[in-house]
Protein backbone atom coordinates (compact mmCIF):
# COMPACT_ATOMS: atom_id res chain seq x y z
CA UNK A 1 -1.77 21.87 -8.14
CA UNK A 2 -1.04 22.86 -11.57
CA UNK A 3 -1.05 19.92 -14.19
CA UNK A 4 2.28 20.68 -15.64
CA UNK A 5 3.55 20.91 -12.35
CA UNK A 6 3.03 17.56 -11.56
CA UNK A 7 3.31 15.46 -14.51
CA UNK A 8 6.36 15.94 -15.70
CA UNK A 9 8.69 14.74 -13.33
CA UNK A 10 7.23 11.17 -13.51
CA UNK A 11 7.30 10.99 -17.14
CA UNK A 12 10.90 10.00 -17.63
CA UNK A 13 11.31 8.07 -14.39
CA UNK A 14 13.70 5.44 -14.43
CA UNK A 15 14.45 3.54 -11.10
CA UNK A 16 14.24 6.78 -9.13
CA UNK A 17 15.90 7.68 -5.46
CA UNK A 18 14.54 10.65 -4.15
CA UNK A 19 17.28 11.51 -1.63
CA UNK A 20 15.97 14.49 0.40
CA UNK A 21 19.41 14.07 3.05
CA UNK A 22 21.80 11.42 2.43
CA UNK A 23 22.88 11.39 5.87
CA UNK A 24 19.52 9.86 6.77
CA UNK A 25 20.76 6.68 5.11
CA UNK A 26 24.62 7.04 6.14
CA UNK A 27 23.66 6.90 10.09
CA UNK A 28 23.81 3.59 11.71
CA UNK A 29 21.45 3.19 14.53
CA UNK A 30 22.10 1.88 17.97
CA UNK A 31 21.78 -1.60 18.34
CA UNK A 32 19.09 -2.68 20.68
CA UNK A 33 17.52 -6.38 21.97
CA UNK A 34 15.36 -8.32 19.99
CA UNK A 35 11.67 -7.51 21.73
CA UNK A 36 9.45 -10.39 22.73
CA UNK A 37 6.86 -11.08 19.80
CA UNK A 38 3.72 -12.74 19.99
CA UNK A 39 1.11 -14.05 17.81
CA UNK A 40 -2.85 -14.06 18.73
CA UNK A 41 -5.49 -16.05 16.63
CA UNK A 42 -5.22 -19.12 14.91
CA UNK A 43 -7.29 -17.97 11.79
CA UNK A 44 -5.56 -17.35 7.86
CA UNK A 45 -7.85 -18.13 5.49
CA UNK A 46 -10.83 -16.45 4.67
CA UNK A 47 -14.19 -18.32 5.22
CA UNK A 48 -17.10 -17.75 2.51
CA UNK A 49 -18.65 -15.23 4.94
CA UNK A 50 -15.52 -13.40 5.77
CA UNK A 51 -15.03 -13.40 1.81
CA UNK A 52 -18.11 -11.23 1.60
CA UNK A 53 -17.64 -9.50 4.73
CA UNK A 54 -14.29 -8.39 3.76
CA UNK A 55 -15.80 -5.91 0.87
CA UNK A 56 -19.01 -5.34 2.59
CA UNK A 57 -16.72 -3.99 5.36
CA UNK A 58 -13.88 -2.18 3.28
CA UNK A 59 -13.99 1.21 3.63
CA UNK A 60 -14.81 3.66 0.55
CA UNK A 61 -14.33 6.66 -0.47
CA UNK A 62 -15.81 8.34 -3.43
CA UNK A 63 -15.11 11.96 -4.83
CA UNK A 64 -18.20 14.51 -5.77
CA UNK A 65 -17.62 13.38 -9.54
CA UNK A 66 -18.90 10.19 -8.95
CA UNK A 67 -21.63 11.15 -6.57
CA UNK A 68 -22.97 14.25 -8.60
CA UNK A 69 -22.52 16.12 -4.80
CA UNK A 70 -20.71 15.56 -1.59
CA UNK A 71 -17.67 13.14 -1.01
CA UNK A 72 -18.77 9.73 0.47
CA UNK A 73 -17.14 8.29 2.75
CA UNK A 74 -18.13 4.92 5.09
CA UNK A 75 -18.96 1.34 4.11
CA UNK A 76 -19.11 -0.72 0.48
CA UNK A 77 -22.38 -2.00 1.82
CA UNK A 78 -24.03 1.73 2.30
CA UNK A 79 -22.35 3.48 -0.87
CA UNK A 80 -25.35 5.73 -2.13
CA UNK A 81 -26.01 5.48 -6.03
CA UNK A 82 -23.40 7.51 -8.36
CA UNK A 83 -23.37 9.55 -11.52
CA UNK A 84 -20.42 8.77 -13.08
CA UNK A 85 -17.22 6.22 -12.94
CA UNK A 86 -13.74 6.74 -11.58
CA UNK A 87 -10.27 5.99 -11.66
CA UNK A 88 -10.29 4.19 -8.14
CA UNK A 89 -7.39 2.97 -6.04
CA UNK A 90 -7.56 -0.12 -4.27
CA UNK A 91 -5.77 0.01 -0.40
CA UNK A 92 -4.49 -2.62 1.82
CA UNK A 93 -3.89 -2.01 5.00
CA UNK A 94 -1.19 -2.77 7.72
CA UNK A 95 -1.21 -4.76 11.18
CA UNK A 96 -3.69 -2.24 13.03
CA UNK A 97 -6.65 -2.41 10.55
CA UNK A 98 -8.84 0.56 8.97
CA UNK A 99 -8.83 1.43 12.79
CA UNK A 100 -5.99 3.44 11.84
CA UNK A 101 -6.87 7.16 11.56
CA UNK A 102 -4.51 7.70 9.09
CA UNK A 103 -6.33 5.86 6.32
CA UNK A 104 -9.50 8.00 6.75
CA UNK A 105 -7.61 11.05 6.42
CA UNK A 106 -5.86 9.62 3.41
CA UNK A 107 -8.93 8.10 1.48
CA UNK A 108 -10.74 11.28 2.19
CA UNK A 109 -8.28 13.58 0.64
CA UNK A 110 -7.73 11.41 -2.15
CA UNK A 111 -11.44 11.72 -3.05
CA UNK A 112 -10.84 16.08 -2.70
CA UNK A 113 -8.61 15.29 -5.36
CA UNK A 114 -11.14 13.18 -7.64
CA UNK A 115 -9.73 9.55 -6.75
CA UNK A 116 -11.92 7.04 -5.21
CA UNK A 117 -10.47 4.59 -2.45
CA UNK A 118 -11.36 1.03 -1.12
CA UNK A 119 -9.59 -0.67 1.48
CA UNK A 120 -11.00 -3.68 2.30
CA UNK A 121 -11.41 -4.99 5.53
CA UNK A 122 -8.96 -8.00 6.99
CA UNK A 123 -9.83 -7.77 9.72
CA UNK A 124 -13.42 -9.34 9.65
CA UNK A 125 -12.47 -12.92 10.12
CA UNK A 126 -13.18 -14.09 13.32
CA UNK A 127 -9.91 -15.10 15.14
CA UNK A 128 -7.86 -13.85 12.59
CA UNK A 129 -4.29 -13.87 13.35
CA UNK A 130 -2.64 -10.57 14.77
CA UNK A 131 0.94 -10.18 16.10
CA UNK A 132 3.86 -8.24 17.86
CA UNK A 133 6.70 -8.42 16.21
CA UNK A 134 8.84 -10.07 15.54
CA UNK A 135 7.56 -13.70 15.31
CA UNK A 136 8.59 -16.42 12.90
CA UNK A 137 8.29 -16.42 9.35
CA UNK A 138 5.71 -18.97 8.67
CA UNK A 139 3.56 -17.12 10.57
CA UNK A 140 4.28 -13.73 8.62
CA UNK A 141 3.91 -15.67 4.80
CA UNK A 142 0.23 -17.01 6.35
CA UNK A 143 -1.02 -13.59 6.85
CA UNK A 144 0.76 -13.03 3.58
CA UNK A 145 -1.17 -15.38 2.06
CA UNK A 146 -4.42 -14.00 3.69
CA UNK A 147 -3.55 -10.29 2.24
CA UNK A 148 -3.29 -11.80 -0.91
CA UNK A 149 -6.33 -13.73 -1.28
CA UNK A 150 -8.09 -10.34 -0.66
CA UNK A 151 -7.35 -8.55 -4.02
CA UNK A 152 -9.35 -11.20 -6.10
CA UNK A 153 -12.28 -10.25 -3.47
CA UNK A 154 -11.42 -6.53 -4.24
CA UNK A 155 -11.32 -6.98 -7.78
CA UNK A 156 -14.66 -9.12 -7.62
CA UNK A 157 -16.95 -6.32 -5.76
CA UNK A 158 -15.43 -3.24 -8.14
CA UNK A 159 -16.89 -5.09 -10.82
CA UNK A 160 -20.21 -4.76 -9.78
CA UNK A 161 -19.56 -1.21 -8.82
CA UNK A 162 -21.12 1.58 -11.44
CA UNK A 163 -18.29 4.28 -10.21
CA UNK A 164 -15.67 1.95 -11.18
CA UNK A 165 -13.44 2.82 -13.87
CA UNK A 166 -12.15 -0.44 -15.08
CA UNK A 167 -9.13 0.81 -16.85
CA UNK A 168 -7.58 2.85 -14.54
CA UNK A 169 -7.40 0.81 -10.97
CA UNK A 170 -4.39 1.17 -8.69
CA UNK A 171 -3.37 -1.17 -6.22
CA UNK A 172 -1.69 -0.27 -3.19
CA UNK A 173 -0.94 -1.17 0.26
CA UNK A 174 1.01 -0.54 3.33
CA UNK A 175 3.31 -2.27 5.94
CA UNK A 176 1.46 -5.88 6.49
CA UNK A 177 -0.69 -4.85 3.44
CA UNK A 178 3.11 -4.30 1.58
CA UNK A 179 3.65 -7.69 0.43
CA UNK A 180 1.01 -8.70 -0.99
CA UNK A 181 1.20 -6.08 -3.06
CA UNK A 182 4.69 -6.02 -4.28
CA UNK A 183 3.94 -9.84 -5.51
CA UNK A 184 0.55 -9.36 -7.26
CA UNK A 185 1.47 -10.20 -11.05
CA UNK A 186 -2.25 -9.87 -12.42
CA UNK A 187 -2.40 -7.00 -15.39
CA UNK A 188 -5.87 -6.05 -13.49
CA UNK A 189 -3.89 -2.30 -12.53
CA UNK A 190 -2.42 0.33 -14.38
CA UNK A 191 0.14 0.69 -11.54
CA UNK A 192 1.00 -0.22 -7.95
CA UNK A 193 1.96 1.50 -4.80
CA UNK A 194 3.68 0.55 -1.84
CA UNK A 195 3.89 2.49 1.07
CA UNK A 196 6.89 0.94 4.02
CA UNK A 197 7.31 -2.58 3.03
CA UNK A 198 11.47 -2.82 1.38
CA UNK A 199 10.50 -5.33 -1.05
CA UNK A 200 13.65 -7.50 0.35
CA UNK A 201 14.54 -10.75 2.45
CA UNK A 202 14.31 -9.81 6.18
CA UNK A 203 12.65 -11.12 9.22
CA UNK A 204 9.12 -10.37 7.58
CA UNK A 205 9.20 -13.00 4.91
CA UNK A 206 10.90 -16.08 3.60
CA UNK A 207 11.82 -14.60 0.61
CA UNK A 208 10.43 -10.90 -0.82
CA UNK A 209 9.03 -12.67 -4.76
CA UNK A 210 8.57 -8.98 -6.12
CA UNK A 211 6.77 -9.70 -9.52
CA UNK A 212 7.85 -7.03 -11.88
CA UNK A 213 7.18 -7.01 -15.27
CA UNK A 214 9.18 -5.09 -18.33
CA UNK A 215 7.40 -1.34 -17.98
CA UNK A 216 5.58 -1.98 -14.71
CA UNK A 217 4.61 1.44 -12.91
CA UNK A 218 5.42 0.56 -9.50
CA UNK A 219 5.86 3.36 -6.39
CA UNK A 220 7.94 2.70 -3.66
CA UNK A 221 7.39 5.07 -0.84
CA UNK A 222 9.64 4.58 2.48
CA UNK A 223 11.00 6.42 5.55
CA UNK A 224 14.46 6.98 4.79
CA UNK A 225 14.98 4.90 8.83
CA UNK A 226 11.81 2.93 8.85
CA UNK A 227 11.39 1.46 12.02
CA UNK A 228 10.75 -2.34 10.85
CA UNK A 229 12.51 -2.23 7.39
CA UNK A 230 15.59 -0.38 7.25
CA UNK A 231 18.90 -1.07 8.86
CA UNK A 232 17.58 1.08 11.89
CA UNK A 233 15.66 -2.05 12.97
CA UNK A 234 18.03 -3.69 15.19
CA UNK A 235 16.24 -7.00 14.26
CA UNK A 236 16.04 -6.82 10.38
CA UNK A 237 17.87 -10.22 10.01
CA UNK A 238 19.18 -8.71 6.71
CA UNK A 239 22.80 -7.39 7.02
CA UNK A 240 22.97 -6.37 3.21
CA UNK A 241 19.22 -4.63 3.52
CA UNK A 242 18.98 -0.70 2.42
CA UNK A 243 15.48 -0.17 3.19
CA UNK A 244 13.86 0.38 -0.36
CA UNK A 245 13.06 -1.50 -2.94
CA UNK A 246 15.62 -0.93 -5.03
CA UNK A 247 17.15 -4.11 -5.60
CA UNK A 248 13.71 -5.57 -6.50
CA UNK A 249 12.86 -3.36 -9.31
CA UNK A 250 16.44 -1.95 -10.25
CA UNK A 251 14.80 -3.40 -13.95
CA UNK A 252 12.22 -1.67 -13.98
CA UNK A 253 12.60 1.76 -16.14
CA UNK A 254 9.33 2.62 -15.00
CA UNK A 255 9.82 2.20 -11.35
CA UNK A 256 9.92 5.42 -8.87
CA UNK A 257 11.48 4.58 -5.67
CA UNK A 258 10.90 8.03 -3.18
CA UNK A 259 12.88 7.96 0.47
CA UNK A 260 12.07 10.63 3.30
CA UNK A 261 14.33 11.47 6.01
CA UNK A 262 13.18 11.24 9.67
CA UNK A 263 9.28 10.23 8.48
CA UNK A 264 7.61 7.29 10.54
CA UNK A 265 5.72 4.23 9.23
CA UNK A 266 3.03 5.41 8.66
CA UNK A 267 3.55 8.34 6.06
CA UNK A 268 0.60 8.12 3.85
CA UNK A 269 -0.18 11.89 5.34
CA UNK A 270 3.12 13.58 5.23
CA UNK A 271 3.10 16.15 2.58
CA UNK A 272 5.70 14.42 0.49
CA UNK A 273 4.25 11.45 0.02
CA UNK A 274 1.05 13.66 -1.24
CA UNK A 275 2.54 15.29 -3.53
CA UNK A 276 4.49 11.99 -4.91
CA UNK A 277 1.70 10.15 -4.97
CA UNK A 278 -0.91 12.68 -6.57
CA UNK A 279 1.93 13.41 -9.41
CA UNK A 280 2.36 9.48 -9.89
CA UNK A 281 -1.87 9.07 -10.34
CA UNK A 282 -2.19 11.58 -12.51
CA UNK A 283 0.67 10.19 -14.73
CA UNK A 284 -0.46 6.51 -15.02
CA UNK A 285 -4.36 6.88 -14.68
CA UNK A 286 -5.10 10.73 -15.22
CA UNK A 287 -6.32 13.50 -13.20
């Protein structure tokens, strides 16, 4: 994609709506019974091996630039050695794990486009908690907590890592992977992204705590009728909820907030949110 092609729509971005069809957010869903949740596990805290595991675990991908050949892609633990450092974006992911095709697919074209990826690996402690939703609160804000104790871990192992480019991270994360985060206030990252979590009170936390700071580059990117977190859910528990975060960062001049009609959770593949996203990372850490 051509540079000028990509950069400049980002570069004036205040709080930004992408409205693609504003009757995606005008249609009021059909109101159906709360399912029946349930919560497995009785793990939330990582151990000191999970700690490790967690990294060892996390998925990478690396882009030929940084290997001096092919793209890598597999385990922290097995990363060959590297040439050179990169900008590299750190990825949390939702309820199902790195199980989840869709994360492959995403860190591997991410690293076609000279990005590297790591998305650690939650899913290593043994009985960690896993639910259906809905279930209460407490037990949401404890894997919360969990998700949040692994970006000091992240942070930790790309340290050590030659390919690293310390100055231009990204942190990002999806769904269960969402909150965590939207309230990460380190200055570690040049930006953050998050991919279907609202950033707003609703059944999925006691309170959203979005830390936003004057000039923050934050991307917000959300089905315009996402299942769990707009006012399709028949179960939000928010009757003021829109679906974005909006309301969260309507302070933040550097925010971009991008809605698409009729996608699904998971939308890290659809080809809008690849060519958002790739315009967003070249404008706050480079090509």
């Amino acid at each position: 994609m051509p540079k000028q092609q990509t950069r400049h729509p980002i570069a004036m971005c205040r709080v930004f709506i992408l409205f693609m069809l504003a009757l995606a957010l005008v249609a009021r869903p059909v109101r159906a019974e709360t399912p029946a949740g349930g919560v497995k596990g009785t793990a939330w805290q990582h151990t000191a091996a999970s700690s490790q595991a967690v990294m060892a675990e996390a998925d990478v991908a690396l882009p030929a630039s940084a290997t001096g050949g092919a793209i890598y892609f597999g385990k922290l633990a097995a990363v060959p050695p590297t040439k050179a450092s990169v900008p590299v974006i750190v990825f949390l992911h939702g309820s199902s794990g790195l199980g989840l095709k869709a994360i492959g697919d995403w860190q591997r074209w991410l690293a076609g486009e000279g990005y590297a990826s790591i998305a650690p690996n939650s899913m290593v402690l043994p009985d960690r908690i896993t639910y259906t939703s809905p279930v209460s609160r407490e037990v949401y804000e404890k894997i919360h907590a969990l998700r949040a104790s692994e970006i000091p871990l992240a942070l930790a192992a790309l340290r050590e890592q030659s390919w690293t480019d310390p100055k231009r991270l990204v942190l990002s994360g999806a769904s269960e992977g969402g909150p965590a985060v939207a309230r990460y206030a380190g200055g570690e990252f040049a930006g953050r992204v998050i991919f279907s979590w609202s950033c707003e009170d609703n059944y999925f936390v006691t309170a959203q705590r979005t830390a936003v700071r004057p000039g923050d580059k934050i991307l917000n990117i959300m089905s315009a009728s996402d299942p769990f977190f707009s006012p399709a859910n028949a179960w939000l528990d928010a009757p003021n909820a829109v679906g974005h975060c909006g309301s969260a960062l309507r302070d933040d001049k550097a925010a971009m907030i991008v809605l698409i009609p009729g996608a699904p959770h998971t939308l890290l593949n659809l080809p809008q949110a690849r060519l958002v996203l790739l315009a967003w990372l070249r404008d706050v850490i480079g090509p």
